[in-house]
C-alpha atoms as a PDB file:
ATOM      1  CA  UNK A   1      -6.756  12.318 -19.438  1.00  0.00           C
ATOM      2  CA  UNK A   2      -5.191  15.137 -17.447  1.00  0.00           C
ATOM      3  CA  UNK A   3      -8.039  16.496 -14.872  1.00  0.00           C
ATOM      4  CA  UNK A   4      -6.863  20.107 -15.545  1.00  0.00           C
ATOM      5  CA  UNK A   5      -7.619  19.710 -20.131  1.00  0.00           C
ATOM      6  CA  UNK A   6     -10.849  21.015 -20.472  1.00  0.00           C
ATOM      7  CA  UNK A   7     -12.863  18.918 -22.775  1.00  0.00           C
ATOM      8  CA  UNK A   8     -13.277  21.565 -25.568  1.00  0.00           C
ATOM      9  CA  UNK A   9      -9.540  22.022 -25.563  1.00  0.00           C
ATOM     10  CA  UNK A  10      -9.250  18.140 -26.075  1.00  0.00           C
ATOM     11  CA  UNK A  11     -12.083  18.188 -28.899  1.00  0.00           C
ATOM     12  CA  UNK A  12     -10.193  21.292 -30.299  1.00  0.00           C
ATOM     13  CA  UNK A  13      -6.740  19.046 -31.129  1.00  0.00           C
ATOM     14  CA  UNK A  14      -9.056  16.048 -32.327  1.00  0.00           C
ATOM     15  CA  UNK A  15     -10.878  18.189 -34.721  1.00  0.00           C
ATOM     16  CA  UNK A  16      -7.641  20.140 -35.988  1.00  0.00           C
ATOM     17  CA  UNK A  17      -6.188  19.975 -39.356  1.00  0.00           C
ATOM     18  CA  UNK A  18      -4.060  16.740 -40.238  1.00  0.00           C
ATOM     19  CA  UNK A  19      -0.545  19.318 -40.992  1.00  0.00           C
ATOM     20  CA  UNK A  20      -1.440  21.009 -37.311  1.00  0.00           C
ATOM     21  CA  UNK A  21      -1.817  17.055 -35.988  1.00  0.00           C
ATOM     22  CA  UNK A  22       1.525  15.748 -37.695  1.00  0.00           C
ATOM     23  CA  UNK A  23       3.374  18.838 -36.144  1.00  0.00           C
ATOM     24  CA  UNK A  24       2.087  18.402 -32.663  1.00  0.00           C
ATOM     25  CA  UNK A  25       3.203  14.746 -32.860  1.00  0.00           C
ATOM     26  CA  UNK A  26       6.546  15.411 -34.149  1.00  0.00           C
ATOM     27  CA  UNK A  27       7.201  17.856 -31.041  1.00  0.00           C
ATOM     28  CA  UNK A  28       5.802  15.288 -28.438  1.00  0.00           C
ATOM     29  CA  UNK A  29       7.637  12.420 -29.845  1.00  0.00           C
ATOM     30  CA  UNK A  30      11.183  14.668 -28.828  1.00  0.00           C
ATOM     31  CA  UNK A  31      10.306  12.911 -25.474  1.00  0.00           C
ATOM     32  CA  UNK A  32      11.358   9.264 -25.645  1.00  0.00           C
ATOM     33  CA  UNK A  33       8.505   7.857 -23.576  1.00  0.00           C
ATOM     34  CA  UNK A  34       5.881   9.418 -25.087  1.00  0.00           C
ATOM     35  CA  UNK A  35       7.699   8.417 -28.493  1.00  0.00           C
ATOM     36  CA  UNK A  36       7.544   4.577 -27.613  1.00  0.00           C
ATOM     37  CA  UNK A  37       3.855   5.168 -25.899  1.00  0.00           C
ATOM     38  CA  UNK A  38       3.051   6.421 -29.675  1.00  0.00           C
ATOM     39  CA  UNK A  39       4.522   3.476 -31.341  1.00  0.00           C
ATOM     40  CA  UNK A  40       2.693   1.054 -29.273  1.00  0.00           C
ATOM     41  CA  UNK A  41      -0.629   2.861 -29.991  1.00  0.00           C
ATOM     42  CA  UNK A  42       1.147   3.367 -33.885  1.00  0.00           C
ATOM     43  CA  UNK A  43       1.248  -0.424 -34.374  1.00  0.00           C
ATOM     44  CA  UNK A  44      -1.797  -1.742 -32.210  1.00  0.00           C
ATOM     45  CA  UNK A  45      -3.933   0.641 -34.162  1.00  0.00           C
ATOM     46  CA  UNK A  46      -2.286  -0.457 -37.808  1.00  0.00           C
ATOM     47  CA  UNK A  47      -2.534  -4.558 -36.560  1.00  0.00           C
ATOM     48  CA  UNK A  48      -5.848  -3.074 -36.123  1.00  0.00           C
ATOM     49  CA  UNK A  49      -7.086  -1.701 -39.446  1.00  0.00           C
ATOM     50  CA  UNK A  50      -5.598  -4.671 -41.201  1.00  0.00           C
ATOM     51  CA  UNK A  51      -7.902  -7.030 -39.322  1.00  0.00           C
ATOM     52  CA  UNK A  52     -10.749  -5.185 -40.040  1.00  0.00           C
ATOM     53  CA  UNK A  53      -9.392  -5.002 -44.060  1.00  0.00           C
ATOM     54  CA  UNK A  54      -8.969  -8.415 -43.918  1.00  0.00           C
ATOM     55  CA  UNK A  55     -12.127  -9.442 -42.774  1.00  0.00           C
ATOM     56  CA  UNK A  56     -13.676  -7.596 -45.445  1.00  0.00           C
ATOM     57  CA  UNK A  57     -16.337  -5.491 -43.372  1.00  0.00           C
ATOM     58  CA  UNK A  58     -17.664  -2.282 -43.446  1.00  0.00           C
ATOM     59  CA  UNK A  59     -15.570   0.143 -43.405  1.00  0.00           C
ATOM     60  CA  UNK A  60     -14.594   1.280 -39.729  1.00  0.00           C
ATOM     61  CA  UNK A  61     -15.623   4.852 -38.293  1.00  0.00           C
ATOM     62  CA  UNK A  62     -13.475   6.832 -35.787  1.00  0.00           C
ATOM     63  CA  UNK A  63     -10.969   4.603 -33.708  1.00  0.00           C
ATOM     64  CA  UNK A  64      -9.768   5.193 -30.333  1.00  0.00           C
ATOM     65  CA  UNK A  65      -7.592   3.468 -28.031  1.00  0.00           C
ATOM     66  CA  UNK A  66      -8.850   2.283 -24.659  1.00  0.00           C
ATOM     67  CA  UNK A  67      -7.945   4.098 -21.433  1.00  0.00           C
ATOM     68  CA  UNK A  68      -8.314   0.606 -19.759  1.00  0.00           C
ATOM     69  CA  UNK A  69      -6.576  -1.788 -21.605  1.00  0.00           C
ATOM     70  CA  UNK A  70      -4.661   0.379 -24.619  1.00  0.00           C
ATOM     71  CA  UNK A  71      -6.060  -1.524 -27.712  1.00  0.00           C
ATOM     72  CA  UNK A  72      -7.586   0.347 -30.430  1.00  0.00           C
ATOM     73  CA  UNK A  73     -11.426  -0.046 -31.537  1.00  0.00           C
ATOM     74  CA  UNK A  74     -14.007   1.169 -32.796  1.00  0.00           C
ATOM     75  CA  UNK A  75     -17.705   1.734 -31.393  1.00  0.00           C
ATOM     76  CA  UNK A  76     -19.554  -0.246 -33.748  1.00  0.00           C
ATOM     77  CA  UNK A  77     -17.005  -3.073 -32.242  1.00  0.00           C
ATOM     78  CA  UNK A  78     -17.228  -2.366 -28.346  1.00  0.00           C
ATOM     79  CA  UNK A  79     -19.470  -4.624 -26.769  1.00  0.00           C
ATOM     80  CA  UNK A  80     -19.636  -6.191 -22.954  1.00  0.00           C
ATOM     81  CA  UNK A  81     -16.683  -7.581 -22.577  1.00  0.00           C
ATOM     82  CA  UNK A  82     -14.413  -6.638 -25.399  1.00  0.00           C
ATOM     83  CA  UNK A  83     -12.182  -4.956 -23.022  1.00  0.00           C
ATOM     84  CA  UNK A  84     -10.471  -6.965 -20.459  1.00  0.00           C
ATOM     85  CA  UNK A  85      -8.133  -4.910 -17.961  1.00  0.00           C
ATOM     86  CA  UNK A  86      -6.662  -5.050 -14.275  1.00  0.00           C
ATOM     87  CA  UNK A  87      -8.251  -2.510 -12.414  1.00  0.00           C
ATOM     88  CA  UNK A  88      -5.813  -2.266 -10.137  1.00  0.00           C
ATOM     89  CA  UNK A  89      -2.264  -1.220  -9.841  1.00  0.00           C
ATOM     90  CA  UNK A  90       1.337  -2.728 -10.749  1.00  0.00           C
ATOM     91  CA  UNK A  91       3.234  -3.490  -6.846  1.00  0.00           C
ATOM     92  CA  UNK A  92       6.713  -5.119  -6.573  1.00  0.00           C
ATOM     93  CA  UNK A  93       6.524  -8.782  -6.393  1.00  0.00           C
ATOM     94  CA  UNK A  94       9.475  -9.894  -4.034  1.00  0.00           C
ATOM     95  CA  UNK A  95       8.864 -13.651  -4.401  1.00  0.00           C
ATOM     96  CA  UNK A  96      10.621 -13.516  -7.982  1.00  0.00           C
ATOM     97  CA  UNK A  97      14.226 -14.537  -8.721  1.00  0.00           C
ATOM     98  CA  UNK A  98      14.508 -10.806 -10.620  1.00  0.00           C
ATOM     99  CA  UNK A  99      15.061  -9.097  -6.937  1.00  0.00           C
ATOM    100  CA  UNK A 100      17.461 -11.312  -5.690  1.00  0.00           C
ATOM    101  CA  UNK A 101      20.194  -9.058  -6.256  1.00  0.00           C
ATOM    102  CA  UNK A 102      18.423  -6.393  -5.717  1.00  0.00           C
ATOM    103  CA  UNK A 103      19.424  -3.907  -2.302  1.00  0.00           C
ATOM    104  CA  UNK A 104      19.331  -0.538  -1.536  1.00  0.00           C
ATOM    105  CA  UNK A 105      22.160   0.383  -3.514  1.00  0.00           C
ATOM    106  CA  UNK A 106      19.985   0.027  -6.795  1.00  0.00           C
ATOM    107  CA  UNK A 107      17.511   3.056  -5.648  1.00  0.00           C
ATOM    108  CA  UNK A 108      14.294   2.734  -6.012  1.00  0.00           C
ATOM    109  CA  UNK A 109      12.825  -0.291  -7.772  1.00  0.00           C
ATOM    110  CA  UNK A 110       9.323   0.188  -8.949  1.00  0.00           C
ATOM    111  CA  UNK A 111      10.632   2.750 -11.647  1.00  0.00           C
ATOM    112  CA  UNK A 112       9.119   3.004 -15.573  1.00  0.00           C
ATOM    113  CA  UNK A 113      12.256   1.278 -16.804  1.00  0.00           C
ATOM    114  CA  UNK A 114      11.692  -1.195 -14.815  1.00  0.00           C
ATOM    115  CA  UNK A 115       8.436  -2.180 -15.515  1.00  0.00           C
ATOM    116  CA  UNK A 116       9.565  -1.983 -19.071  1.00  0.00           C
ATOM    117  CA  UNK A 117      12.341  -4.328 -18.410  1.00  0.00           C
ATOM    118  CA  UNK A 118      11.347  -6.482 -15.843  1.00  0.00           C
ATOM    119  CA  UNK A 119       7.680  -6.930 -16.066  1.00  0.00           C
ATOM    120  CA  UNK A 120       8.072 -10.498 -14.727  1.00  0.00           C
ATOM    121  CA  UNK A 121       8.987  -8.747 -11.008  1.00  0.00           C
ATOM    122  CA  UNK A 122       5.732  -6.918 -10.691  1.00  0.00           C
ATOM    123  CA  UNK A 123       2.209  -8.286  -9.757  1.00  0.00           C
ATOM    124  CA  UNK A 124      -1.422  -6.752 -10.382  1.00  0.00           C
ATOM    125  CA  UNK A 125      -2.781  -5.413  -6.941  1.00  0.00           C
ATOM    126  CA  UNK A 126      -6.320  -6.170  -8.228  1.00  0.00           C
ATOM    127  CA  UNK A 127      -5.783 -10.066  -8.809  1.00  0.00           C
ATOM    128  CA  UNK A 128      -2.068 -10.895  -7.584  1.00  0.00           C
ATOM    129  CA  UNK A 129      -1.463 -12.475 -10.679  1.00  0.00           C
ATOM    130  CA  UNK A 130       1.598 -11.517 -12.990  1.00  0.00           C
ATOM    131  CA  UNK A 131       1.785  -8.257 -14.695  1.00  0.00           C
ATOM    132  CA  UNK A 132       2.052 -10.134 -18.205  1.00  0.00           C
ATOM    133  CA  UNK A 133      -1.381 -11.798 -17.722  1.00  0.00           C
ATOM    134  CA  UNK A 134      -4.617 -11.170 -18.921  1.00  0.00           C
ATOM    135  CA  UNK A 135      -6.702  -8.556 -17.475  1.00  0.00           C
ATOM    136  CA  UNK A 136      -8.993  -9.799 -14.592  1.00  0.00           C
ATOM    137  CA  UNK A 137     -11.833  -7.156 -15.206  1.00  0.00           C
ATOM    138  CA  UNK A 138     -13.871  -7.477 -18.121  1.00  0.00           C
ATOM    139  CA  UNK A 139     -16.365  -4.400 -19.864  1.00  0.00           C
ATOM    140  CA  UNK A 140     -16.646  -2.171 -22.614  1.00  0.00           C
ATOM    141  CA  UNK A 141     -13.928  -0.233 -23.722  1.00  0.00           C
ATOM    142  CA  UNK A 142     -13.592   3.370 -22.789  1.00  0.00           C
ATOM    143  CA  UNK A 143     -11.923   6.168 -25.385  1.00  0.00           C
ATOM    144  CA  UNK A 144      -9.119   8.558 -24.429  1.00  0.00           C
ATOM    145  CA  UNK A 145     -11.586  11.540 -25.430  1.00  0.00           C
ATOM    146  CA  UNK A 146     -13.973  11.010 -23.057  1.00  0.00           C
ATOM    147  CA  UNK A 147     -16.579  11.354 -25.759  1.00  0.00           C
ATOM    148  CA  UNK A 148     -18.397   7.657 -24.143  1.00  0.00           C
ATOM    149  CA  UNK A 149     -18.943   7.655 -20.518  1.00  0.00           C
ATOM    150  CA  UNK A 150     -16.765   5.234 -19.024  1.00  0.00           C
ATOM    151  CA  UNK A 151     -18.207   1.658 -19.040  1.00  0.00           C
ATOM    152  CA  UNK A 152     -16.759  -0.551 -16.385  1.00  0.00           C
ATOM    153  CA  UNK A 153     -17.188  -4.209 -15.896  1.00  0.00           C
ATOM    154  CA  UNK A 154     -16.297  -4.118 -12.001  1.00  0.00           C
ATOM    155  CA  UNK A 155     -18.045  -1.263  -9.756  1.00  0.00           C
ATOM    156  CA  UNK A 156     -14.534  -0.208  -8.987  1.00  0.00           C
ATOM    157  CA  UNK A 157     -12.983   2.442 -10.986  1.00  0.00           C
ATOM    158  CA  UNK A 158     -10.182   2.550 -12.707  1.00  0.00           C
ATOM    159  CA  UNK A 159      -7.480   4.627 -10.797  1.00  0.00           C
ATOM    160  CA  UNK A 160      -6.941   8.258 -12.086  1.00  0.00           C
ATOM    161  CA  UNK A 161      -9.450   7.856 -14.190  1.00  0.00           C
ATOM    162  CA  UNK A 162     -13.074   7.626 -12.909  1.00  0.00           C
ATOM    163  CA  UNK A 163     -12.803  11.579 -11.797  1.00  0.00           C
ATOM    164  CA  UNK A 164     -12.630  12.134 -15.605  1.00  0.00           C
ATOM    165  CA  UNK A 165     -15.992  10.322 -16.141  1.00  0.00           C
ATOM    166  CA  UNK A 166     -19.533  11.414 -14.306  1.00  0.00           C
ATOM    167  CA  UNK A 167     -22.195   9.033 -14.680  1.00  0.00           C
ATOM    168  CA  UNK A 168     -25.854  10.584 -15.072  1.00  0.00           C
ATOM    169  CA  UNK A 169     -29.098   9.863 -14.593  1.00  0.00           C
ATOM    170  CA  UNK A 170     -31.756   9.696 -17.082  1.00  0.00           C
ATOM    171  CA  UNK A 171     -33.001  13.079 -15.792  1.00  0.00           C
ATOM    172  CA  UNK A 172     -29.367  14.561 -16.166  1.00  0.00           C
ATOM    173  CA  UNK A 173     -29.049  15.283 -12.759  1.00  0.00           C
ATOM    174  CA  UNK A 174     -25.541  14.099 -11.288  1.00  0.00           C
ATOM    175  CA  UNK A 175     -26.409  11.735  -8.040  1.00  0.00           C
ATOM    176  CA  UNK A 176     -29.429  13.009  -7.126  1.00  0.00           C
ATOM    177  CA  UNK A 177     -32.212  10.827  -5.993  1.00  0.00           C
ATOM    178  CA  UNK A 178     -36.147  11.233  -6.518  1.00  0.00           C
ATOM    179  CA  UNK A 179     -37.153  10.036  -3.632  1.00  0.00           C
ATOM    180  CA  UNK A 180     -35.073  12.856  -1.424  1.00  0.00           C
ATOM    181  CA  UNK A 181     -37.975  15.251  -2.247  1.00  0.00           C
ATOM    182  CA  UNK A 182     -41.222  13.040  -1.387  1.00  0.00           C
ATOM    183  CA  UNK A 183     -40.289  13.479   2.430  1.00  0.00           C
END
């Protein structure tokens, strides 16, 4: 989530009217990235809902897709390690064949299209495996909302993303150790 979105604006557009929704959707999906990011999320969240129809369970409450790993679920279905995510970053892997050809005349390299198209050419920073390969991180899931506080399964945060989330104590304050005023 974008640092500068207050919360309450963010709970605003989950809470508004399903005609107010559709609209907004239709407008953002004018930008062809964020109209194939919304498939993807579309048709994970659908393959989603028909497992859980299928299985013949109780019915489902909100859904969200995960910040981590982008797969939808649900809260009464995130526990320790249902997510499993890199927490690192995508980095050019020059040991492929999909380089070869590659020279300065082609610009930059590590573009969005090409990550799209040539996922086999990148590596995780995190693990060094291929970008195609299971996460190596495993925890709960986290929602786009930031109505859970984010639940790693590595002490290492996610990049861009652990700013968004402030862990507390059980006392509510931020940080702050007992002990500091004993002395």
């Amino acid at each position: 989530m974008d640092p500068s979105l207050s919360q309450s604006a963010i709970d605003q557009l989950v809470r508004a009217p399903e005609h107010q929704i559709r609209a907004i959707l239709l407008a953002l999906c004018d930008d062809g990235d964020v109209s194939r990011l919304a498939l993807k999320h579309f048709a994970a969240v659908r393959s989603f809902d028909d497992e859980a129809t299928g299985r013949k369970r109780k019915a489902v409450g909100d859904l969200f897709v995960c910040v981590q790993c982008d797969s939808p679920f649900s809260e009464e279905d995130n526990a320790d390690g249902a997510c499993q995510y890199h927490s690192g970053s995508l980095a050019l892997d020059f040991e492929t064949d999909v380089w070869a050809d590659a020279d300065e005349a082609h610009g930059d390299l590590d573009t969005p299209e090409n990550r799209e198209d040539f996922l086999e050419g990148f590596v995780w920073i995190c693990c060094e495996k291929d970008a195609n390969g299971l996460g190596c991180t495993k925890g709960k899931h986290a929602a786009h909302s930031g109505r859970f506080k984010k639940a790693l399964g590595d002490p290492d945060p996610v990049k861009n993303d652990a700013a968004n989330f402030e862990e507390e104590d059980d006392d509510g304050d931020e940080g702050e150790d007992e002990d500091e005023d004993e002395e």
